[in-house]
Protein backbone atom coordinates (compact mmCIF):
# COMPACT_ATOMS: atom_id res chain seq x y z
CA UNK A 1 27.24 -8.75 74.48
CA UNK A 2 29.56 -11.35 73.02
CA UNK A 3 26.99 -13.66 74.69
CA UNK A 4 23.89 -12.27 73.32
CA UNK A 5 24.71 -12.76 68.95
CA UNK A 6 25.33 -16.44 69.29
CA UNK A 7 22.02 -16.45 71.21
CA UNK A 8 20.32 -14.83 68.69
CA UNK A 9 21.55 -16.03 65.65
CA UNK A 10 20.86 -19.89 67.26
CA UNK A 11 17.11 -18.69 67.75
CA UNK A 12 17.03 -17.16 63.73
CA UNK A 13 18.88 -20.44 62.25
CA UNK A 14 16.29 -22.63 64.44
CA UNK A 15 13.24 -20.54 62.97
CA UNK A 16 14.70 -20.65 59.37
CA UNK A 17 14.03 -25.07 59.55
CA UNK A 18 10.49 -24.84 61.28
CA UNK A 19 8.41 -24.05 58.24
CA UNK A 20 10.05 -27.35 56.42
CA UNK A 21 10.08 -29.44 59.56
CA UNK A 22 6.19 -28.29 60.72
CA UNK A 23 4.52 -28.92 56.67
CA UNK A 24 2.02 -31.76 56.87
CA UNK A 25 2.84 -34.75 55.05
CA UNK A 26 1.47 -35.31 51.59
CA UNK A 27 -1.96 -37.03 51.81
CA UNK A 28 -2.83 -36.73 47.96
CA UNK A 29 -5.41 -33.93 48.59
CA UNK A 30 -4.99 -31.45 45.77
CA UNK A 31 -7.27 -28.60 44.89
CA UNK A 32 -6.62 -26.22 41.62
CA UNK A 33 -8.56 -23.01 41.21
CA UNK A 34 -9.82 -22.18 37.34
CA UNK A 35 -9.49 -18.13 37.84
CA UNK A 36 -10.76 -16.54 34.32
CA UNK A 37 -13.24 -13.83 32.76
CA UNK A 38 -16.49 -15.38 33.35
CA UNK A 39 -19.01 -13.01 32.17
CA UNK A 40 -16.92 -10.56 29.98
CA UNK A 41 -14.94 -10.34 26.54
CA UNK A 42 -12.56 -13.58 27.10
CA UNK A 43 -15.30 -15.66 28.41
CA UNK A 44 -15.96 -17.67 25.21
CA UNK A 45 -11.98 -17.88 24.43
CA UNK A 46 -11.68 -19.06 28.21
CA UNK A 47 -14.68 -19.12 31.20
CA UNK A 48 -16.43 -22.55 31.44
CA UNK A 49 -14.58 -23.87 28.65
CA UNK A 50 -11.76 -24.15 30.88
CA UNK A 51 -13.69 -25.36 33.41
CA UNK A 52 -13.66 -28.38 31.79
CA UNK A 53 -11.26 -28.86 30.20
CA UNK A 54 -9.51 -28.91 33.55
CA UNK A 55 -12.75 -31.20 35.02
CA UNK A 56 -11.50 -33.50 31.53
CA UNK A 57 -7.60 -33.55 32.18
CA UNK A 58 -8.70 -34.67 35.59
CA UNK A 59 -10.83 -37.46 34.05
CA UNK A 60 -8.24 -38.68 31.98
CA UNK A 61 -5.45 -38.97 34.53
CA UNK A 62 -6.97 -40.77 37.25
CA UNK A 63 -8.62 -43.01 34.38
CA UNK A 64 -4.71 -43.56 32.89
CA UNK A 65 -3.90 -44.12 36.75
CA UNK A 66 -6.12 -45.92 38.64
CA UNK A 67 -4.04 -46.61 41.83
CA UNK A 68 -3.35 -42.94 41.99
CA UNK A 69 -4.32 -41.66 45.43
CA UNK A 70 -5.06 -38.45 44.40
CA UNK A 71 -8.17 -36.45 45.60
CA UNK A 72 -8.27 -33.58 43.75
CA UNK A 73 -11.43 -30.90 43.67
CA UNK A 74 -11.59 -28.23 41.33
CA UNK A 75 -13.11 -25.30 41.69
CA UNK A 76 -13.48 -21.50 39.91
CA UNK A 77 -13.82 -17.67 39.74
CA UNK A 78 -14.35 -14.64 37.88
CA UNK A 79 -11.61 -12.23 38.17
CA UNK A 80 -13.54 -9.79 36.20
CA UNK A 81 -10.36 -8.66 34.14
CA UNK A 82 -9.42 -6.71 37.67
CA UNK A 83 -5.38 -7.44 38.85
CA UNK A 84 -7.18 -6.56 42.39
CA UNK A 85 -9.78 -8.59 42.04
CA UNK A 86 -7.83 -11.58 41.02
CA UNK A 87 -5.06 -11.01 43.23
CA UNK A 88 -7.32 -10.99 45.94
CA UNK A 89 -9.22 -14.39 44.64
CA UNK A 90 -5.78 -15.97 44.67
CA UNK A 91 -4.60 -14.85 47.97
CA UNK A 92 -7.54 -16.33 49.52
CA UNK A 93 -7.82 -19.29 47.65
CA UNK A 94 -3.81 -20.22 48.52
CA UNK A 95 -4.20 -18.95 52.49
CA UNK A 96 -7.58 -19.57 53.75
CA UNK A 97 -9.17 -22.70 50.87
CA UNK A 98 -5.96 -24.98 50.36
CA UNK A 99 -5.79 -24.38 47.16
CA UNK A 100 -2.50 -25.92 45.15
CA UNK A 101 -2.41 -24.51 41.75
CA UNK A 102 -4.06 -21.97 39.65
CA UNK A 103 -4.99 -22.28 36.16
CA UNK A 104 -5.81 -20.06 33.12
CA UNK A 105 -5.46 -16.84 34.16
CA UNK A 106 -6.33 -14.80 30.72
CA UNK A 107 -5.64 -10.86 30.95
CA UNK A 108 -2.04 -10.19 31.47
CA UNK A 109 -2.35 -7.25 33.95
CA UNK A 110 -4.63 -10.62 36.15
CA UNK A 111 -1.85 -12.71 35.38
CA UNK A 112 1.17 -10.82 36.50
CA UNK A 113 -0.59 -9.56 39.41
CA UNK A 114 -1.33 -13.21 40.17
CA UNK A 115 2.17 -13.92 39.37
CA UNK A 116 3.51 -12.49 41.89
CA UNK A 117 1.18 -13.68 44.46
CA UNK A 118 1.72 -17.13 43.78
CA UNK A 119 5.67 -16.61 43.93
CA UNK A 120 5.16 -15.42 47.85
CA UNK A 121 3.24 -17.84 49.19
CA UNK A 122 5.05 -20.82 47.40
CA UNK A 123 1.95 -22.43 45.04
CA UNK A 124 1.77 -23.05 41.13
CA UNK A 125 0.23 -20.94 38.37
CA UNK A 126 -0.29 -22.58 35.43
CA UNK A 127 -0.83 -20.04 33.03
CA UNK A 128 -3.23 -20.99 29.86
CA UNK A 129 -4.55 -18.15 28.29
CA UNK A 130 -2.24 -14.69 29.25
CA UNK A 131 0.32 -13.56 26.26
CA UNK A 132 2.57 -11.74 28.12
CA UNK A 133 6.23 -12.82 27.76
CA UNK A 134 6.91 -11.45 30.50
CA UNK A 135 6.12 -14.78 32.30
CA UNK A 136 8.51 -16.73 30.61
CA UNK A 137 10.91 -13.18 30.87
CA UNK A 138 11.88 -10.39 33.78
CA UNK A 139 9.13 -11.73 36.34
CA UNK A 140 9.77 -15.57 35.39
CA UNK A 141 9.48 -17.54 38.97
CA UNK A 142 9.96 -20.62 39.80
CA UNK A 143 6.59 -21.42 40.47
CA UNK A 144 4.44 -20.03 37.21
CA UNK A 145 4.36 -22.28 33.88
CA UNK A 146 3.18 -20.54 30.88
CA UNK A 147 1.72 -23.12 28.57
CA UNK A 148 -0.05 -22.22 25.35
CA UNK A 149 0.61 -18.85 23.91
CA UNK A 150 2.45 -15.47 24.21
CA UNK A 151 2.78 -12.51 22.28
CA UNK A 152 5.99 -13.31 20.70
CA UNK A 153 4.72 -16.76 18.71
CA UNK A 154 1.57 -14.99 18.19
CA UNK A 155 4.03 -12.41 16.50
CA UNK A 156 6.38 -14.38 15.23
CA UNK A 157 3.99 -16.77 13.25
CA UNK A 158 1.03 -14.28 12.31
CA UNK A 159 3.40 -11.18 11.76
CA UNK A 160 6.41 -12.94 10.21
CA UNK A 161 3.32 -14.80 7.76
CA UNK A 162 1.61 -11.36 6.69
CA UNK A 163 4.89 -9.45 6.41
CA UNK A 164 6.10 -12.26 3.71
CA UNK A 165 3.36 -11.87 1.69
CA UNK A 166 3.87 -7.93 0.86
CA UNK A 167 2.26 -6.46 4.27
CA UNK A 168 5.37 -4.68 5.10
CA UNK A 169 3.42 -0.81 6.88
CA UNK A 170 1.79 -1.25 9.78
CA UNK A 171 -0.99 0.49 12.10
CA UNK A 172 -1.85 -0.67 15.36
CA UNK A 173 -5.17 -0.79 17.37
CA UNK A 174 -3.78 -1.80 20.31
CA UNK A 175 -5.93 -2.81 23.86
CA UNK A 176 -4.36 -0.62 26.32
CA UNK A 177 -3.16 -2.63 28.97
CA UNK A 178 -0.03 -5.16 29.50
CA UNK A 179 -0.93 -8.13 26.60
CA UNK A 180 -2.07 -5.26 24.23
CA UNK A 181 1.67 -3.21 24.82
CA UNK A 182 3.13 -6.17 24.69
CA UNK A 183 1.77 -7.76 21.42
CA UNK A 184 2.46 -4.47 19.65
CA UNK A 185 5.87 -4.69 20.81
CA UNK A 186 6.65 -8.37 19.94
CA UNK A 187 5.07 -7.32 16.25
CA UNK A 188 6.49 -4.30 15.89
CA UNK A 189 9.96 -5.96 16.66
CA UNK A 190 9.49 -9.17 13.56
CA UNK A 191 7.69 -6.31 11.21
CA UNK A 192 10.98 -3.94 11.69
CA UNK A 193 13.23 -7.26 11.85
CA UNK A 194 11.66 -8.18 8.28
CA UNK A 195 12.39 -5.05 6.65
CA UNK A 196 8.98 -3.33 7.13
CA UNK A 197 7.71 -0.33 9.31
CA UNK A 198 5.16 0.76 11.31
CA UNK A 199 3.58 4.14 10.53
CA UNK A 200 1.71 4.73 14.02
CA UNK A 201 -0.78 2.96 16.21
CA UNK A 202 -3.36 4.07 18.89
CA UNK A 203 -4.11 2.60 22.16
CA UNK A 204 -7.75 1.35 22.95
CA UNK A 205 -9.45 0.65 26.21
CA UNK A 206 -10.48 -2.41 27.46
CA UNK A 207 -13.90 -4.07 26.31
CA UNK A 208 -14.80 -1.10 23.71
CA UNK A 209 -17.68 -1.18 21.61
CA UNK A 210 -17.20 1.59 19.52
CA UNK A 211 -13.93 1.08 17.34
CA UNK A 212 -14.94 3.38 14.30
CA UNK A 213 -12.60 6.58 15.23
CA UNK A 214 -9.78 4.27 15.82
CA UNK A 215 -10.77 2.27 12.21
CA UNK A 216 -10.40 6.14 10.78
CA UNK A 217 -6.93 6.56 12.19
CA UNK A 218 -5.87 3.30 10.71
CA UNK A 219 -7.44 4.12 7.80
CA UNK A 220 -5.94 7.59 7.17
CA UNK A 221 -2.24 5.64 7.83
CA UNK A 222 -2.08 4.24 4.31
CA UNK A 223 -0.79 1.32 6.05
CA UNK A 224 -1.04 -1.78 4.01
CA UNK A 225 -1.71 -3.76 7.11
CA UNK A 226 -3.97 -2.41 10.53
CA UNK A 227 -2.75 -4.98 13.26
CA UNK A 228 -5.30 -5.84 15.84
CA UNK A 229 -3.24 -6.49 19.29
CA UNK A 230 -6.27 -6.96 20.81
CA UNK A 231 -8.27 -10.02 21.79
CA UNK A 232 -11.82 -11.67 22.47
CA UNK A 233 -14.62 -9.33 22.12
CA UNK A 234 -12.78 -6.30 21.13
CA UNK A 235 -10.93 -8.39 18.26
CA UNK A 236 -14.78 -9.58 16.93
CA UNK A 237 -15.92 -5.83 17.50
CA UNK A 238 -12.98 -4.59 15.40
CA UNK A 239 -13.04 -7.11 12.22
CA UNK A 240 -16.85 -6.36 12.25
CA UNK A 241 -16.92 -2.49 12.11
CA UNK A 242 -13.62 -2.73 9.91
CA UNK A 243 -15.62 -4.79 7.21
CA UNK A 244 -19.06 -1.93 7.42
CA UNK A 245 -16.58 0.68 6.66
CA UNK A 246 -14.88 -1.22 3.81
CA UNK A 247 -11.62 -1.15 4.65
CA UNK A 248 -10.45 -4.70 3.40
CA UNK A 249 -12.65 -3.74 0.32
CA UNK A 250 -10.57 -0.92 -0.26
CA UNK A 251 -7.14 -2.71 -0.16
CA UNK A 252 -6.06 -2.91 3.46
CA UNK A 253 -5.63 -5.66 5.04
CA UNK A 254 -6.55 -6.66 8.93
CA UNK A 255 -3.77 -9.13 10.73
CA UNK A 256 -5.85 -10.41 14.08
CA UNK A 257 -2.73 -10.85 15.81
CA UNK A 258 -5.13 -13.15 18.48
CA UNK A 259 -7.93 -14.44 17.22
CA UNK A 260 -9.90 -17.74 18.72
CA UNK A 261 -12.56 -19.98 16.69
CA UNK A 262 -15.03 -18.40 18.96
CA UNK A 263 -14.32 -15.21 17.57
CA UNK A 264 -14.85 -16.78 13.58
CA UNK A 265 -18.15 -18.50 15.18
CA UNK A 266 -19.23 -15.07 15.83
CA UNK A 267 -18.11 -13.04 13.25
CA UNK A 268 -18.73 -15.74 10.29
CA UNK A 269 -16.64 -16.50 7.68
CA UNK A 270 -18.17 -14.31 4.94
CA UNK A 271 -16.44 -11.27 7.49
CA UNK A 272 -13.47 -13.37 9.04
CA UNK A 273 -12.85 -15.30 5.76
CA UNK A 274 -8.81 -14.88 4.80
CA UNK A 275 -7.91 -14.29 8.23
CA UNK A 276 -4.75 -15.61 9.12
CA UNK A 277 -4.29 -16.37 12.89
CA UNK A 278 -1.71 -18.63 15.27
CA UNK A 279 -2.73 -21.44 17.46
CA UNK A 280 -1.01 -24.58 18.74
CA UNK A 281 -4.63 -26.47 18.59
CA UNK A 282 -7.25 -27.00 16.21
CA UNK A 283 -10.26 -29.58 16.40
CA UNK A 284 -10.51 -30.65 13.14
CA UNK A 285 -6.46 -31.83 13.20
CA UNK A 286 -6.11 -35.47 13.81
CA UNK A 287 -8.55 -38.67 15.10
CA UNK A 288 -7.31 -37.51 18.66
CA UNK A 289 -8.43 -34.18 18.10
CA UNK A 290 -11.43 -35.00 16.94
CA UNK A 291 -12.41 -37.77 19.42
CA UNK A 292 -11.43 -35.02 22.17
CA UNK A 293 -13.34 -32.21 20.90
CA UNK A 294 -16.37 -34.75 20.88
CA UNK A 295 -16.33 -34.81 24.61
CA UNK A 296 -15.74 -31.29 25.05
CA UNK A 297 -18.59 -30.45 22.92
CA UNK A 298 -20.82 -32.98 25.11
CA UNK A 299 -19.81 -31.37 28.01
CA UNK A 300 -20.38 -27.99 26.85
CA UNK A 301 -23.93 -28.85 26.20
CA UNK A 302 -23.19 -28.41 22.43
CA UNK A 303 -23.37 -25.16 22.36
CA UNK A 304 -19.11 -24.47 21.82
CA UNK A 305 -16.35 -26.17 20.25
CA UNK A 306 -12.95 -25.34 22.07
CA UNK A 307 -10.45 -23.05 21.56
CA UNK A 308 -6.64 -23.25 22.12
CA UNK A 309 -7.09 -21.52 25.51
CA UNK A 310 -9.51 -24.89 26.61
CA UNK A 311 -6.98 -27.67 24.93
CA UNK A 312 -3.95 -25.82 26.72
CA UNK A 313 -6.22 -25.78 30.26
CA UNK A 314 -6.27 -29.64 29.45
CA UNK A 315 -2.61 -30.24 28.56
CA UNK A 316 -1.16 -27.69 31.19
CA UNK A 317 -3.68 -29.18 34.09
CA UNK A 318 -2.85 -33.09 33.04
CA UNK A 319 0.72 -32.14 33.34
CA UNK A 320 0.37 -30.71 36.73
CA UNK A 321 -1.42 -33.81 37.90
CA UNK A 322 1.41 -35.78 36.86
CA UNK A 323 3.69 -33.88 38.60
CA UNK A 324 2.16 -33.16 41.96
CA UNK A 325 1.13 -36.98 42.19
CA UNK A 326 5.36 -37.57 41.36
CA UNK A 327 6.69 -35.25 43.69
CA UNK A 328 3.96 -35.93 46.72
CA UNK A 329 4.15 -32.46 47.97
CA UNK A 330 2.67 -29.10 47.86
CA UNK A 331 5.36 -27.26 47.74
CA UNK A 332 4.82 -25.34 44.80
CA UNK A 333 8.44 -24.83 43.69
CA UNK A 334 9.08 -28.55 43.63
CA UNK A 335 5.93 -28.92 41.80
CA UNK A 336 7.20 -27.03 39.01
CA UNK A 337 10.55 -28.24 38.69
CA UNK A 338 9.24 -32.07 38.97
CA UNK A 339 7.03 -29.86 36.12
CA UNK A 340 10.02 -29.32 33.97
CA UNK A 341 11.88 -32.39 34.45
CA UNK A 342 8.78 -34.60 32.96
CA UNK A 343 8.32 -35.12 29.47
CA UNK A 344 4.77 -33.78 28.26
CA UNK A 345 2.88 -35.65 26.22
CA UNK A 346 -1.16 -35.62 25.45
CA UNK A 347 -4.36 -35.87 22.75
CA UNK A 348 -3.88 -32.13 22.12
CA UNK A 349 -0.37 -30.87 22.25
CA UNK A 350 1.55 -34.32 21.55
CA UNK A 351 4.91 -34.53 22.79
CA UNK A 352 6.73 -31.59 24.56
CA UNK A 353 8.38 -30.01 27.53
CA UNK A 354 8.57 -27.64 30.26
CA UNK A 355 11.78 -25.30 29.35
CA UNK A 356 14.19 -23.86 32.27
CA UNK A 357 12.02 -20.29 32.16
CA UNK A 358 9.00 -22.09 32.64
CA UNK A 359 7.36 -21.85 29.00
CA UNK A 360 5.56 -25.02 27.53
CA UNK A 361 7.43 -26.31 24.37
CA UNK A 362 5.00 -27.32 21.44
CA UNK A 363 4.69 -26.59 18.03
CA UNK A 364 2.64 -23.56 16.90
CA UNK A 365 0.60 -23.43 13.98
CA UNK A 366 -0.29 -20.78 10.89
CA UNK A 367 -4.03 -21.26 10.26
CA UNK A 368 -6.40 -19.11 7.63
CA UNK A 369 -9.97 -18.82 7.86
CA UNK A 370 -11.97 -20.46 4.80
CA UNK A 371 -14.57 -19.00 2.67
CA UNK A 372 -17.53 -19.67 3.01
CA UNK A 373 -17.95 -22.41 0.27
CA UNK A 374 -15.10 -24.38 1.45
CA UNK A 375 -16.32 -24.60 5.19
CA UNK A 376 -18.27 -28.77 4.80
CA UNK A 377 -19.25 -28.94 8.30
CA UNK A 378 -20.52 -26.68 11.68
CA UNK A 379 -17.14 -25.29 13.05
CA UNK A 380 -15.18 -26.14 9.74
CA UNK A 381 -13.51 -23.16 9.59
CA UNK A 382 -9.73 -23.62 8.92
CA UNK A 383 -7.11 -24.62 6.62
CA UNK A 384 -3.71 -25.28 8.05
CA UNK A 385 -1.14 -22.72 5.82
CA UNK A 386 1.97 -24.16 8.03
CA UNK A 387 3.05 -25.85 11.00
CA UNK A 388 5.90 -23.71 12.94
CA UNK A 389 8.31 -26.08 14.77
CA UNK A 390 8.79 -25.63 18.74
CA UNK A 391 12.24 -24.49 18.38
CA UNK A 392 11.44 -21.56 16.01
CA UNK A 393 8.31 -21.00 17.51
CA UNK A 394 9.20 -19.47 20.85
CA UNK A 395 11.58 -16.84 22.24
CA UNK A 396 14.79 -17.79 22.17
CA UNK A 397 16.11 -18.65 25.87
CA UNK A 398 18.57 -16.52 26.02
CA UNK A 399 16.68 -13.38 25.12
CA UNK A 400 14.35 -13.74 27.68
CA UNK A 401 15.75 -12.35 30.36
CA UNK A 402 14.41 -14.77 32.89
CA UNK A 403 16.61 -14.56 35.96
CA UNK A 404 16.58 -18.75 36.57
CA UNK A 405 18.39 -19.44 33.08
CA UNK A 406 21.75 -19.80 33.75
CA UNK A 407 23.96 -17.54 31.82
C-alpha cells in the first residue's frame, strides 16, 4: 500500500504536464467565428454588419503589418437567439473546426451560455454586442472580453441623462430574458440612486409584435417616463405603437434605454425624433469616422450604415489580432491577458484598454435624435448632447464582483 500512492500520484502529476507539453506549436493559423442573430430582431444592430466589420479589422491589420504571418479565416453563424443553439455552434466550432475566438455574441442568455463554454475548453470570446454585466461581473473568466456596451453605461448615461431633466417615475417594458432583467436593474438602481422611483414595470417576451397592452399598463402608471429595456426589433415595435397611441403627445416620455441607428433608420425621425440614446460610436464623429463608415457602407452594398455593435466587432477583433499575433499561441487565456496588457487604440474607439475584469475601456457617449429639419444628409440623424469619460462611464471595479480582481 505504501507503495501504491507514490505510484499513483507520479502517474496523475505526469498527466497534469501532457496537455502543455503535447499543444502544437504556433504556426500563425487563426480562425474567429462571427456567432450573431442572422435573420431575427438584432440582425440589423449586428448579423452581416459584423461580418465585416470583422472581414475590415482583418484588412487593416495585416495591411498595418505586412510581415505578419498570420493566416486567419473568418467565418459565421446564426445562433437564432437560442443559448442551445449557440452553445452548441461554439462547442463545435472550438472542438471539431479550430476555431480561436468568437466574436459578437448579441443576446445575453447566447452570450453567457457561450461564456461558459469558451471558459472550458480554453478559447476567447470577444463579446461585441451582449449588455449583460454579468460578463465583466460574477461569471467574469479569464478568457471573455466584453468590448462595447453593457447595461450599466447604457443606464448610467441614458438614465442618469433623462432623470436630470425632470423624468424622475418610471415604468418598465422590459424583454424578458437576461439583458432585459438586467437593464431594468442597472436603471432602476441610477433612477432610485438619483432620487426618483419606479412605479412598476412588466416583462415582455422575446421578438413581440404586439406591444399595445403593455403601452396601456405604462400608460395607466402616470409615470413621467416608460423605459424601454428592450432592444432591436422590439425597441422599433415599441416607439412605433407608443407614438399611434399618443403617448409622448400626451406628456410621457419614452427613454430607449438601447437603441441603434438602425432602429432611427426604421422608425424615422418624425417618430424617433428627441430620443436620447448611449453609444461609444457614431459615423458622422470625426474624418476617421467618416472615412471608415465609407468602406463599411461599400461593403454593405449601400444598403446600411453601421452601428456601435459593427465599429466595436472592428475594434474588439483588431485588438485580438494584435494580441494572438504577440503572444503566438492559442491558448485562449494567454490570449486575453496579452489582451489586457496591450494598449488599444483604433479609427473608431481611439485610445483605450482592456481592464483586469475583462471590460473594454472607452468613452461612452449621450446622443439625441434630430428633427426632421435638422437631419442635412441620408443617415444624419444625431446631435452629440455629451461625451461621458471612460472612468465614469463604466462600473466601478470594485463593484463588480468579478472573481479575478484582486481585493
Amino acid at each position: 500500500m505504501r507503495n501504491i500512492l507514490p505510484a499513483a500520484l507520479a502517474v496523475m502529476l505526469a498527466s497534469a504536464v501532457v496537455p502543455a507539453a503535447a499543444q502544437a506549436p504556433f504556426d500563425g493559423t487563426v480562425k474567429v467565428g462571427v456567432l450573431n442573430d442572422q435573420s431575427s430582431l438584432y440582425a440589423d444592430a449586428t448579423g452581416q454588419g459584423s461580418v465585416t466589420g470583422a472581414r475590415m479589422a482583418l484588412e487593416d491589420y495585416m495591411k498595418a503589418n505586412p510581415n505578419s504571418k498570420l493566416k486567419v479565416e473568418i467565418i459565421f453563424a446564426d445562433h437564432q437567439n437560442k443559448p442551445d443553439v449557440g452553445s452548441t455552434i461554439a462547442r463545435q466550432w472550438l472542438e471539431r473546426d479550430g476555431v480561436d475566438m468568437i466574436l459578437d455574441v448579441p443576446n445575453s442568455g447566447v452570450a453567457l451560455a457561450v461564456n461558459d463554454v469558451v471558459k472550458n475548453l480554453n478559447k476567447v470570446m470577444v463579446n461585441g454586442s451582449a449588455g449583460t454585466t454579468r460578463l465583466t461581473g460574477d461569471s467574469c473568466t479569464p478568457n471573455t472580453v466584453h468590448w462595447t456596451f453593457d447595461n450599466y453605461a447604457l443606464a448610467n448615461g441614458t438614465g442618469s441623462a433623462i432623470v436630470a431633466t425632470g423624468g424622475d417615475t418610471w415604468f418598465f417594458i422590459t424583454a424578458d430574458y437576461a439583458f432585459g432583467h438586467d437593464l431594468e436593474l442597472q436603471t432602476s438602481n441610477i433612477v432610485k440612486a438619483k432620487g426618483g422611483k419606479v412605479l412598476g414595470g412588466v416583462r415582455v417576451p422575446l421578438n413581440n409584435a404586439d406591444f399595445s397592452s403593455f403601452l396601456l399598463q405604462a400608460q395607466g402608471s402616470k409615470a413621467k417616463v416608460i423605459g424601454l429595456a428592450n432592444a432591436g426589433g422590439d425597441t422599433i415595435n415599441s416607439i412605433k405603437q407608443a407614438s399611434e397611441f399618443g403617448i409622448v403627445a400626451a406628456g410621457q416620455r419614452l427613454a430607449g434605454l438601447l437603441v441603434f441607428i438602425t432602429d432611427v433608420h426604421s422608425l424615422g425621425l418624425k417618430v424617433a425624433q428627441g430620443l436620447q440614446m448611449t453609444d461609444p460610436f457614431y459615423w458622422d464623429t470625426d474624418d476617421n469616422s467618416r472615412a471608415w463608415t465609407k468602406r463599411f457602407v461599400e461593403k454593405m452594398n449601400g444598403k446600411q450604415y453601421p452601428t456601435g455593435n459593427h465599429a466595436g466587432n472592428y475594434s474588439g477583433m483588431l485588438h485580438f489580432l494584435k494580441a494572438i499575433d504577440a503572444a503566438q499561441t492559442h491558448d485562449g487565456a494567454k490570449i486575453v491577458a496579452k489582451m489586457k496588457e496591450l494598449p488599444t487604440d483604433d479609427v473608431v474607439f481611439g485610445k483605450g484598454m482592456v481592464r483586469e475584469d475583462g471590460r473594454h475601456m472607452h468613452p461612452m457617449n449621450l446622443f439625441e435624435v434630430k428633427k426632421p429639419e435638422e437631419s442635412k444628409a441620408p443617415w444624419d440623424y444625431y446631435k452629440l448632447v455629451k461625451q461621458i469619460p471612460a472612468d465614469q462611464a463604466w462600473r466601478p471595479l470594485a463593484e463588480g464582483g468579478c472573481p479575478l480582481v484582486k481585493k
